[in-house]
PDB file of N, CA and C in Angstrom:
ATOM      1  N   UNK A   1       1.155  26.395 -29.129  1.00  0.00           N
ATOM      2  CA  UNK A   1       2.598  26.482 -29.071  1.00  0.00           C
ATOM      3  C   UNK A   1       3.116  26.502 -30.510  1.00  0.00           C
ATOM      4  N   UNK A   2       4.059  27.471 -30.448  1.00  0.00           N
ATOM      5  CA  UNK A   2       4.859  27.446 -32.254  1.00  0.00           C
ATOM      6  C   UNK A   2       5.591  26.304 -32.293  1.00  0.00           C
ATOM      7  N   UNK A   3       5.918  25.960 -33.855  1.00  0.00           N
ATOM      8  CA  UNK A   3       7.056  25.098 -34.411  1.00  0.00           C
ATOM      9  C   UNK A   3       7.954  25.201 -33.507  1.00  0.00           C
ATOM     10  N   UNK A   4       8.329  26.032 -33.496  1.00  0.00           N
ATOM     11  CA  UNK A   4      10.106  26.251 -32.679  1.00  0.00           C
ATOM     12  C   UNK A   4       9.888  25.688 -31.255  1.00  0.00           C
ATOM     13  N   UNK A   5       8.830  26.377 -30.735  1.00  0.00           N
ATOM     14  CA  UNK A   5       8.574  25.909 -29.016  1.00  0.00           C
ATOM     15  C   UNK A   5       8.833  25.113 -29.342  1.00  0.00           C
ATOM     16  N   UNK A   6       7.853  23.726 -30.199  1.00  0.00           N
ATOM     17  CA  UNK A   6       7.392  22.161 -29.998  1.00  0.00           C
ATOM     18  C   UNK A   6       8.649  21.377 -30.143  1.00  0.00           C
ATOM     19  N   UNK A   7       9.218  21.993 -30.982  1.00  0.00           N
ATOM     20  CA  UNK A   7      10.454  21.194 -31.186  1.00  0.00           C
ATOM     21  C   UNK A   7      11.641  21.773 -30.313  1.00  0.00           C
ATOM     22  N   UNK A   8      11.251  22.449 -29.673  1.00  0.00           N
ATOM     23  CA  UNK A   8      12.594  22.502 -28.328  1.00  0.00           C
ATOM     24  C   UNK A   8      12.261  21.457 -27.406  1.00  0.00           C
ATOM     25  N   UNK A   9      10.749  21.596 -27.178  1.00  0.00           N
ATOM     26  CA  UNK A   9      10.312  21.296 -25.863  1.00  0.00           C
ATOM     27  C   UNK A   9      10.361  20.209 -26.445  1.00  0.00           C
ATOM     28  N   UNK A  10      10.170  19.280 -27.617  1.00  0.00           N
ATOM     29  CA  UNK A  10      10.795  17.733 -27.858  1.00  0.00           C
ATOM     30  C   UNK A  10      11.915  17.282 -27.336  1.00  0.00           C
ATOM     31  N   UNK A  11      13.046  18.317 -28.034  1.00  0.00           N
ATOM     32  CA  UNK A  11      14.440  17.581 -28.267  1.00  0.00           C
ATOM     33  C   UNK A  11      14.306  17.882 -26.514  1.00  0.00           C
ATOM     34  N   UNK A  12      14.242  18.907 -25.765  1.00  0.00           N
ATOM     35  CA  UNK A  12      14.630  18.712 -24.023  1.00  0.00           C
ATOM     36  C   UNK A  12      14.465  17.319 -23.960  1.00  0.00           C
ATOM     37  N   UNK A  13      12.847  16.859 -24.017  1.00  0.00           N
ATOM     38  CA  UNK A  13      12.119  15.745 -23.307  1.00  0.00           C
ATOM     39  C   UNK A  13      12.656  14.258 -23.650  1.00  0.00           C
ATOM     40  N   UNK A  14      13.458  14.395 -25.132  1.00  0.00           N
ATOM     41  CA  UNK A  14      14.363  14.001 -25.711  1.00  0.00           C
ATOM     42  C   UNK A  14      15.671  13.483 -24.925  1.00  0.00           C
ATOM     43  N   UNK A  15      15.985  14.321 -24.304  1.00  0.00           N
ATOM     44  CA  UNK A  15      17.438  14.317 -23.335  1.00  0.00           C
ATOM     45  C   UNK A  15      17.174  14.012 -22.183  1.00  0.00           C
ATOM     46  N   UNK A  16      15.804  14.387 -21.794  1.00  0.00           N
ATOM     47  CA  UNK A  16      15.414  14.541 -20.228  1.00  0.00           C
ATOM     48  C   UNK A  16      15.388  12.789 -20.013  1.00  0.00           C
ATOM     49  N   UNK A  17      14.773  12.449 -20.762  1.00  0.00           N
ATOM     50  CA  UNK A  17      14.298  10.581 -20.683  1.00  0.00           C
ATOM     51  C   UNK A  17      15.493   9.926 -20.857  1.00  0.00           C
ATOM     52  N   UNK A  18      16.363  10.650 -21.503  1.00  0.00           N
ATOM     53  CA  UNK A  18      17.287   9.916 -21.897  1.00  0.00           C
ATOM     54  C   UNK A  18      18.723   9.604 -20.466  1.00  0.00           C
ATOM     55  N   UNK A  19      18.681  10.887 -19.947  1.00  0.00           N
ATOM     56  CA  UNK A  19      19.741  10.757 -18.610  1.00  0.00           C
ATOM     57  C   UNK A  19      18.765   9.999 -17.114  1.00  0.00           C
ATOM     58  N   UNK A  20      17.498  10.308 -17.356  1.00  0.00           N
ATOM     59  CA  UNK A  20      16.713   9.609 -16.783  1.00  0.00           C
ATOM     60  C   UNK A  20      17.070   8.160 -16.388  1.00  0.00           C
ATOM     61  N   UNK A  21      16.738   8.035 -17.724  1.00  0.00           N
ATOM     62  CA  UNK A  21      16.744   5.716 -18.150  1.00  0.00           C
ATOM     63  C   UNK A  21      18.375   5.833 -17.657  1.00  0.00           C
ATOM     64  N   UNK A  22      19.442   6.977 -17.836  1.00  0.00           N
ATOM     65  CA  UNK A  22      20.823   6.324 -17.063  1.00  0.00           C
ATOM     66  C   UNK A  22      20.494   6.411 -15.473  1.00  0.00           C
ATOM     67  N   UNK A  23      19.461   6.766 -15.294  1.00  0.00           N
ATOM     68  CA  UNK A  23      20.244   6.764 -13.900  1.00  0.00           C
ATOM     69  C   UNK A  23      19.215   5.915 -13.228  1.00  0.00           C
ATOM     70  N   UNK A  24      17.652   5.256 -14.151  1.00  0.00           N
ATOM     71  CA  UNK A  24      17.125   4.250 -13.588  1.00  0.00           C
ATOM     72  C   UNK A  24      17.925   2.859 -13.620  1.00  0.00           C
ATOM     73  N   UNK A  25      18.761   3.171 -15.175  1.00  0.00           N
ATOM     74  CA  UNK A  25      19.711   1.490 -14.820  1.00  0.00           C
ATOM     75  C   UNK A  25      20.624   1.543 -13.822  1.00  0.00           C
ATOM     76  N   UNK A  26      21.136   2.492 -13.554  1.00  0.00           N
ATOM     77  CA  UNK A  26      21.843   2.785 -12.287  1.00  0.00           C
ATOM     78  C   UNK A  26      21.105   2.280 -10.663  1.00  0.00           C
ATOM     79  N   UNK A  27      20.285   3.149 -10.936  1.00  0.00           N
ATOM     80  CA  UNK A  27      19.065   2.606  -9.770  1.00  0.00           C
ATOM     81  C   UNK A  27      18.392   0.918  -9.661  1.00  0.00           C
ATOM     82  N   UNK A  28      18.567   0.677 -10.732  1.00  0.00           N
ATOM     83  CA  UNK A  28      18.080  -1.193 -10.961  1.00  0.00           C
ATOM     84  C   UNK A  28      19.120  -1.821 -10.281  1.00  0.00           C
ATOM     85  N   UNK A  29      20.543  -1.686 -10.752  1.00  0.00           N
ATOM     86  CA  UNK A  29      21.702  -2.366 -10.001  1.00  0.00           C
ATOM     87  C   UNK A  29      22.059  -2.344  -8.601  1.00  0.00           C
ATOM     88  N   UNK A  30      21.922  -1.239  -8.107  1.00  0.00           N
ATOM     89  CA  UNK A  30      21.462  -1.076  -6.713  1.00  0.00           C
ATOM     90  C   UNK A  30      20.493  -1.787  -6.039  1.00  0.00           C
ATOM     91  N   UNK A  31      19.497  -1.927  -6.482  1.00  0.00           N
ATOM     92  CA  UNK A  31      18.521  -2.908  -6.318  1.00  0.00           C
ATOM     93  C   UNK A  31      18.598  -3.846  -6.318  1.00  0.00           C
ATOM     94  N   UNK A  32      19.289  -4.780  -7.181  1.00  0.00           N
ATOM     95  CA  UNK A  32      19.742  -6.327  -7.269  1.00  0.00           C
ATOM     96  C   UNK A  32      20.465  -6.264  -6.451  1.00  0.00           C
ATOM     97  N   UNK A  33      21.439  -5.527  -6.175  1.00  0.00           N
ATOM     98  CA  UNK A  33      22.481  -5.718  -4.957  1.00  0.00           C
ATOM     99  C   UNK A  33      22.208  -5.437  -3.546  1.00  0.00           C
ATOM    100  N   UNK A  34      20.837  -4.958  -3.583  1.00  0.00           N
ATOM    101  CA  UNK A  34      19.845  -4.950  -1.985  1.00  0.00           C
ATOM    102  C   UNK A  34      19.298  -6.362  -1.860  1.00  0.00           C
ATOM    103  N   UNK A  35      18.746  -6.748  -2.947  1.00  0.00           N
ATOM    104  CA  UNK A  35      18.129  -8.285  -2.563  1.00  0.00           C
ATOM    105  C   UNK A  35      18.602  -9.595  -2.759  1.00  0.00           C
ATOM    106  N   UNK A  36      19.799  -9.247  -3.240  1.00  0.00           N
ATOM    107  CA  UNK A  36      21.073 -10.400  -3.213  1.00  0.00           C
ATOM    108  C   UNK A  36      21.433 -10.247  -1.551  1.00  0.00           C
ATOM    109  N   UNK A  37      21.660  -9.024  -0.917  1.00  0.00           N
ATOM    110  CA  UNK A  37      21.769  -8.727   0.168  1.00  0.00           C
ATOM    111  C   UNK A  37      20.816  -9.507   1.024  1.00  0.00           C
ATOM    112  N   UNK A  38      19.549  -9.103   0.975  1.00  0.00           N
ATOM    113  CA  UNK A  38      18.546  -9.309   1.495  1.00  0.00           C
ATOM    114  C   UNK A  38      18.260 -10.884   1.558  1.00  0.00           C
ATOM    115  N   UNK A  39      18.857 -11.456   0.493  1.00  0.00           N
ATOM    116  CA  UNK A  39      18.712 -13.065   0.360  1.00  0.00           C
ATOM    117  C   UNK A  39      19.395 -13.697   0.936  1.00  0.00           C
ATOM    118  N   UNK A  40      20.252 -12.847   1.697  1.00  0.00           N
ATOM    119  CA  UNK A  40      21.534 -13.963   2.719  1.00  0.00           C
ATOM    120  C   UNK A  40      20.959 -13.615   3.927  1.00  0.00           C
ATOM    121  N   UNK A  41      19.778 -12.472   4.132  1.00  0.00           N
ATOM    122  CA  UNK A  41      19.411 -12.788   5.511  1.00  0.00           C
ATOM    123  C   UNK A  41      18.342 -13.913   5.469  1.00  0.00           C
ATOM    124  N   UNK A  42      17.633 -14.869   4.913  1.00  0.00           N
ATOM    125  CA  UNK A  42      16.443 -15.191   4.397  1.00  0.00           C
ATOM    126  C   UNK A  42      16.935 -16.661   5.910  1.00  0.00           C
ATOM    127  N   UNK A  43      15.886 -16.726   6.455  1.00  0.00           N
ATOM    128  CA  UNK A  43      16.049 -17.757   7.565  1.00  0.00           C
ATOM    129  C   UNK A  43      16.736 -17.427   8.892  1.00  0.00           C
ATOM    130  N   UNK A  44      17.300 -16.036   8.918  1.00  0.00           N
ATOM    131  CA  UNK A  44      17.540 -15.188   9.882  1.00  0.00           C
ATOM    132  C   UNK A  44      16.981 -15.937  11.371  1.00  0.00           C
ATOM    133  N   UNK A  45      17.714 -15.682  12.160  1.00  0.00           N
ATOM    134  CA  UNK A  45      16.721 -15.913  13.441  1.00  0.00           C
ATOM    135  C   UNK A  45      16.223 -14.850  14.158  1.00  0.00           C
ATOM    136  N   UNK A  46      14.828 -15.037  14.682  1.00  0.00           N
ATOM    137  CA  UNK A  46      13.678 -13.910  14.794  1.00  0.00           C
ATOM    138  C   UNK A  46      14.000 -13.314  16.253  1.00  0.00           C
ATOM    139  N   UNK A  47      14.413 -11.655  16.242  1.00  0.00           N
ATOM    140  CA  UNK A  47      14.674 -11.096  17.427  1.00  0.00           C
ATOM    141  C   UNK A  47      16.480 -10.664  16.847  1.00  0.00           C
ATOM    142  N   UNK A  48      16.831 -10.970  15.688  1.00  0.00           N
ATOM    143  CA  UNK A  48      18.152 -10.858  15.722  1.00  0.00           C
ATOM    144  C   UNK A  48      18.726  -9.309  14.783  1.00  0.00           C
ATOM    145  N   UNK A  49      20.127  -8.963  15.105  1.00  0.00           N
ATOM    146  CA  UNK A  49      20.197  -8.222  14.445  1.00  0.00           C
ATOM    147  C   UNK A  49      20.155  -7.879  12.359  1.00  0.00           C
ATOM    148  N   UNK A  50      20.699  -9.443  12.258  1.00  0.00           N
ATOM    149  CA  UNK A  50      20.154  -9.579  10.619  1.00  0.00           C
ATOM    150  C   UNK A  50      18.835  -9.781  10.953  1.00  0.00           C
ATOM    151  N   UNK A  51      17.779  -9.808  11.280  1.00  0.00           N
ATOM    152  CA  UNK A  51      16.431  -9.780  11.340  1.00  0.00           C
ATOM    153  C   UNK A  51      16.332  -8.225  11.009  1.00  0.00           C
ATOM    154  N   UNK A  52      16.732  -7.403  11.903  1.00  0.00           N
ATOM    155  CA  UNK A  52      16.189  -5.762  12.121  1.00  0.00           C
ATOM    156  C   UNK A  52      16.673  -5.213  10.719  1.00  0.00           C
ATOM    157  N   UNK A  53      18.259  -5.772   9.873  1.00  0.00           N
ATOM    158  CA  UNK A  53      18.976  -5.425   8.409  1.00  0.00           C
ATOM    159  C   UNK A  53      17.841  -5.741   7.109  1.00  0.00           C
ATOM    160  N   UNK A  54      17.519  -7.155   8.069  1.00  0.00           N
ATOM    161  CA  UNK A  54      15.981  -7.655   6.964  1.00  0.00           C
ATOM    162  C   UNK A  54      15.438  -6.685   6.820  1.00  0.00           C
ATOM    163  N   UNK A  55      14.455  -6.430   7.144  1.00  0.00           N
ATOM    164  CA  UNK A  55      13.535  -5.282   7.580  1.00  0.00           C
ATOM    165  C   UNK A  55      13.975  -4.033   6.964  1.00  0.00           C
ATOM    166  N   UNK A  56      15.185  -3.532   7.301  1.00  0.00           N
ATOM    167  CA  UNK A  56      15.263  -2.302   6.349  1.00  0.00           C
ATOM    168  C   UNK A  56      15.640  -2.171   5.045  1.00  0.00           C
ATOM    169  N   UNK A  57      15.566  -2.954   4.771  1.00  0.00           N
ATOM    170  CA  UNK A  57      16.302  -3.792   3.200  1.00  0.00           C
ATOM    171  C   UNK A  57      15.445  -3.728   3.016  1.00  0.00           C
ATOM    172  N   UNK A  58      14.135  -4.533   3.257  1.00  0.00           N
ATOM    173  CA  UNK A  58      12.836  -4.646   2.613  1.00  0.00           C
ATOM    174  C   UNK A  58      12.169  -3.476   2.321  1.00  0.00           C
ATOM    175  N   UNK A  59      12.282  -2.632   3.251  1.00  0.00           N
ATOM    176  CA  UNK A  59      11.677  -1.418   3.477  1.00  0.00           C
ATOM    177  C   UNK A  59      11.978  -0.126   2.330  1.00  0.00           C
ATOM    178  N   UNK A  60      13.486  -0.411   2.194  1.00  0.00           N
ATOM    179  CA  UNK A  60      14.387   0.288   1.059  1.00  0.00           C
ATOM    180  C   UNK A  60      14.101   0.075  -0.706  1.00  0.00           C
ATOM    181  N   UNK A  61      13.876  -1.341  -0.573  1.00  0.00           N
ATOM    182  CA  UNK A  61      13.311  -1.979  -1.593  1.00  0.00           C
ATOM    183  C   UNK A  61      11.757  -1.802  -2.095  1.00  0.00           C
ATOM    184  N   UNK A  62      11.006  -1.836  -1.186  1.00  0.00           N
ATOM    185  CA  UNK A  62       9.712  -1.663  -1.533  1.00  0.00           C
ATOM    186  C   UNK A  62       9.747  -0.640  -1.842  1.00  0.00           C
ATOM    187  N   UNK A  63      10.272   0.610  -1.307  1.00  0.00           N
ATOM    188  CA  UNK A  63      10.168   2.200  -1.416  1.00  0.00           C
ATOM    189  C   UNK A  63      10.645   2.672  -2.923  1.00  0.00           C
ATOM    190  N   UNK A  64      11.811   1.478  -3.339  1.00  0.00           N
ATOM    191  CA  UNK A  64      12.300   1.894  -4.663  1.00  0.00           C
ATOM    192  C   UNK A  64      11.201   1.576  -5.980  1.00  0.00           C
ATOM    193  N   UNK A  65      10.845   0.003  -5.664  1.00  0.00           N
ATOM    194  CA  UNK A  65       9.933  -0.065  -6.176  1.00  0.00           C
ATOM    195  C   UNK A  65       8.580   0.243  -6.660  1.00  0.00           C
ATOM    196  N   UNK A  66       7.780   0.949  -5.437  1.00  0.00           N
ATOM    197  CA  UNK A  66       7.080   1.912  -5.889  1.00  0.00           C
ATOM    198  C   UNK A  66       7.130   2.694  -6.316  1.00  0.00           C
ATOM    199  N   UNK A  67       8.133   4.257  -6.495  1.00  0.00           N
ATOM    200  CA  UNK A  67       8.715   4.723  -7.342  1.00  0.00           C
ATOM    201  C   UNK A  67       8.923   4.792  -8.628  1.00  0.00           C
ATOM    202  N   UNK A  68       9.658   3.381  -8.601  1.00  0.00           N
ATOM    203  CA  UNK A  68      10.140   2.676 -10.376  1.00  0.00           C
ATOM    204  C   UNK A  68       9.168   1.901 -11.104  1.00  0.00           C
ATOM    205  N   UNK A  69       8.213   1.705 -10.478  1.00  0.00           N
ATOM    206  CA  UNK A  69       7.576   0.828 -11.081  1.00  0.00           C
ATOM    207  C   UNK A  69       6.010   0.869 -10.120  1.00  0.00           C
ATOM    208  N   UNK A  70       5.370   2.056 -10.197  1.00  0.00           N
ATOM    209  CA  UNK A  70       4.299   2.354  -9.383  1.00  0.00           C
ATOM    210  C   UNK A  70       2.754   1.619  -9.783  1.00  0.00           C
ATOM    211  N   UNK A  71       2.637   1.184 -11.113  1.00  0.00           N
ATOM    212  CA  UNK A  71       1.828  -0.138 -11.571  1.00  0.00           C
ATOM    213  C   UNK A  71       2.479  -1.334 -10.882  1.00  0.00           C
ATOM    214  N   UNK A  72       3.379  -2.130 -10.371  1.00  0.00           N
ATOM    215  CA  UNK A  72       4.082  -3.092 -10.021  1.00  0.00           C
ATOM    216  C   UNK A  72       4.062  -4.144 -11.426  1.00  0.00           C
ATOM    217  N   UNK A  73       3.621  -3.559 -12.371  1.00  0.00           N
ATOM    218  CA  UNK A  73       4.336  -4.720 -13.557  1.00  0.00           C
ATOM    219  C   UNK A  73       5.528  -3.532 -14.578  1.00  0.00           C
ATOM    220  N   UNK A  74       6.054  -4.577 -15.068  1.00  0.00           N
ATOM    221  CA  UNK A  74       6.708  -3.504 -16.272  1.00  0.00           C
ATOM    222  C   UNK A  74       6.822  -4.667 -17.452  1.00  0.00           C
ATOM    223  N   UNK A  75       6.521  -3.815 -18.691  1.00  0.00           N
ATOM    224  CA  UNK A  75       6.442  -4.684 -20.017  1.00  0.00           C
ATOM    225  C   UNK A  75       7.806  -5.432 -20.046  1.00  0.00           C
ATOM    226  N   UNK A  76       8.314  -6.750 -20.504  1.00  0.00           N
ATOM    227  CA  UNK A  76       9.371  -7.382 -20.947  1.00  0.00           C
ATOM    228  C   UNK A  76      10.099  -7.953 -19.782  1.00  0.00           C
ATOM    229  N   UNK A  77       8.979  -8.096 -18.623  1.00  0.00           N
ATOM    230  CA  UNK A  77       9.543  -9.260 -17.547  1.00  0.00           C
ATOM    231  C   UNK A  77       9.830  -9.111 -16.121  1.00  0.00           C
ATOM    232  N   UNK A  78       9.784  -7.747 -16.219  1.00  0.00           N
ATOM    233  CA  UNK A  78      10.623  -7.446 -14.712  1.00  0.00           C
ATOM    234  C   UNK A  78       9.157  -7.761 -13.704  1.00  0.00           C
ATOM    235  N   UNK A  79       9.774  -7.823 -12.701  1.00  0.00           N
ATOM    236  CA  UNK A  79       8.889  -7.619 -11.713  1.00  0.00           C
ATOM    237  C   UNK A  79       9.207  -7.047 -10.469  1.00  0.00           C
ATOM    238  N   UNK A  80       8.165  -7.260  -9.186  1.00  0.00           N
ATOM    239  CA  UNK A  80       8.528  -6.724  -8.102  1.00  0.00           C
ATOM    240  C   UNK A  80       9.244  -7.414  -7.357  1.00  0.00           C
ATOM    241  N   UNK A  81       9.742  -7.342  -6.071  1.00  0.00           N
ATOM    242  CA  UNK A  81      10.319  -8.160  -5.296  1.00  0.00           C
ATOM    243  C   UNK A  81       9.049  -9.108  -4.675  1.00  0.00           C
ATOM    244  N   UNK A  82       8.860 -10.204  -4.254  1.00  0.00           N
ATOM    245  CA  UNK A  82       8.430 -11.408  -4.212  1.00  0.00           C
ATOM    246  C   UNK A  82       7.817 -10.677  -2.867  1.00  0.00           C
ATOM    247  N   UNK A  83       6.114 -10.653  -3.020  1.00  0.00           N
ATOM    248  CA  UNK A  83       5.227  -9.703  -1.617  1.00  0.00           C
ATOM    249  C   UNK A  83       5.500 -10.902  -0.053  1.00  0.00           C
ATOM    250  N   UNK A  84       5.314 -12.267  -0.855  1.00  0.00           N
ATOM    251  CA  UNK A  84       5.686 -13.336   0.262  1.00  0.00           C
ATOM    252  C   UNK A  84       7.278 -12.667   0.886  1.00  0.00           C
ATOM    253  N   UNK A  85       8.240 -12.692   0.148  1.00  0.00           N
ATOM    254  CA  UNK A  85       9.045 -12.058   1.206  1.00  0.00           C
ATOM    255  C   UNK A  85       8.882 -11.208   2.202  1.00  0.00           C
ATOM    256  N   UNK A  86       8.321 -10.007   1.788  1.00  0.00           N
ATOM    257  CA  UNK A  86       8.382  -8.987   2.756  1.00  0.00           C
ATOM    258  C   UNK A  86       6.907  -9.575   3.377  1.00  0.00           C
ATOM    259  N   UNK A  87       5.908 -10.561   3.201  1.00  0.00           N
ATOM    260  CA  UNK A  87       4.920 -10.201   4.196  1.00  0.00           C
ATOM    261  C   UNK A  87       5.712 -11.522   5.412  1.00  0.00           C
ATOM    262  N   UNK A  88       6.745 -12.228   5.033  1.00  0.00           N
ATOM    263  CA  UNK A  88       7.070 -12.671   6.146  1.00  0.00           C
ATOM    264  C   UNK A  88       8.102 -12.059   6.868  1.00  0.00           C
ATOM    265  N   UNK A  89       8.824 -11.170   6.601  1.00  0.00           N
ATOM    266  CA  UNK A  89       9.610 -10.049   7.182  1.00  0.00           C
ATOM    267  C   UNK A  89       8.502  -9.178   7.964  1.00  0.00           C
ATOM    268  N   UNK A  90       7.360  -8.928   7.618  1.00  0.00           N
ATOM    269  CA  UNK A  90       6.531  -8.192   8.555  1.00  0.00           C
ATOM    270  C   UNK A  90       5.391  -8.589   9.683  1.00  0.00           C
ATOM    271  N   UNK A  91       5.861  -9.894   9.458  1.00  0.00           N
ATOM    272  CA  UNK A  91       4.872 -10.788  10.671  1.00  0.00           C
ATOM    273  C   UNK A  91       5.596 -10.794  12.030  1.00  0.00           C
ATOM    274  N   UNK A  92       6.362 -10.222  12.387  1.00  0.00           N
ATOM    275  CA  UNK A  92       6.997 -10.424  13.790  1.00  0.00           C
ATOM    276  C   UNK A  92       7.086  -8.467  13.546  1.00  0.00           C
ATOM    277  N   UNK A  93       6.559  -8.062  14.899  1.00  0.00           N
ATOM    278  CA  UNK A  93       6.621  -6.940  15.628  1.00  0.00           C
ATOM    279  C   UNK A  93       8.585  -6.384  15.336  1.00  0.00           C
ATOM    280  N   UNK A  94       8.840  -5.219  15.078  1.00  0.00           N
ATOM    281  CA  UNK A  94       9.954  -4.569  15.436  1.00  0.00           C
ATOM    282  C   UNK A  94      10.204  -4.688  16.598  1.00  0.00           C
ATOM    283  N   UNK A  95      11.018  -4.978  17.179  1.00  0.00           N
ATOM    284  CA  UNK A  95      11.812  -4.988  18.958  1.00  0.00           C
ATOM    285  C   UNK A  95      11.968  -3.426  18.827  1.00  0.00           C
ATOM    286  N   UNK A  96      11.369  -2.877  19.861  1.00  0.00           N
ATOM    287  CA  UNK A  96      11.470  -1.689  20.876  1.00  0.00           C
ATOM    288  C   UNK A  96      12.342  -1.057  20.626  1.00  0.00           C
TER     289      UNK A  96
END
């Protein structure tokens, strides 16, 4: 590839990462505001309709997370959503 290519195809990749990271912090806040959500169903009673909201919350969440973070660590702290949550959200069968 020439000078000129390399340095187009920089400055793009340049911009590309850059509207990217806006719209992953975008995507992070959404996220906190699913499991802030998700934390007022926590003790739910089993068979109920915040039970079934559980569940897709979790479901929404995990999906983002793999995505965003497909190693499940990220350098400088973050982490995943807590696996004990969702593996006790997935111990009772979906109702029919």
């Amino acid at each position: 590839m020439g000078t000129v290519a390399r340095k187009a195809v920089d400055a793009l990749g340049t911009r590309v990462t850059a509207v990217a990271e806006r719209f992953w912090h975008e995507a992070d806040a959404m996220r906190a505001l699913l499991i802030k959500r998700a934390d007022e169903f926590a003790g739910c009673t089993e068979g109920s309709p915040e039970e079934e909201e559980l569940r897709t919350l979790a479901d929404v969440i995990d999906g983002y997370e793999a995505k965003r973070w497909p190693s499940g660590k990220v350098v400088g702290g973050k982490h995943r959503w807590p696996r004990a949550r969702q593996r006790n959200i997935e111990k009772s069968p979906r109702p029919a």
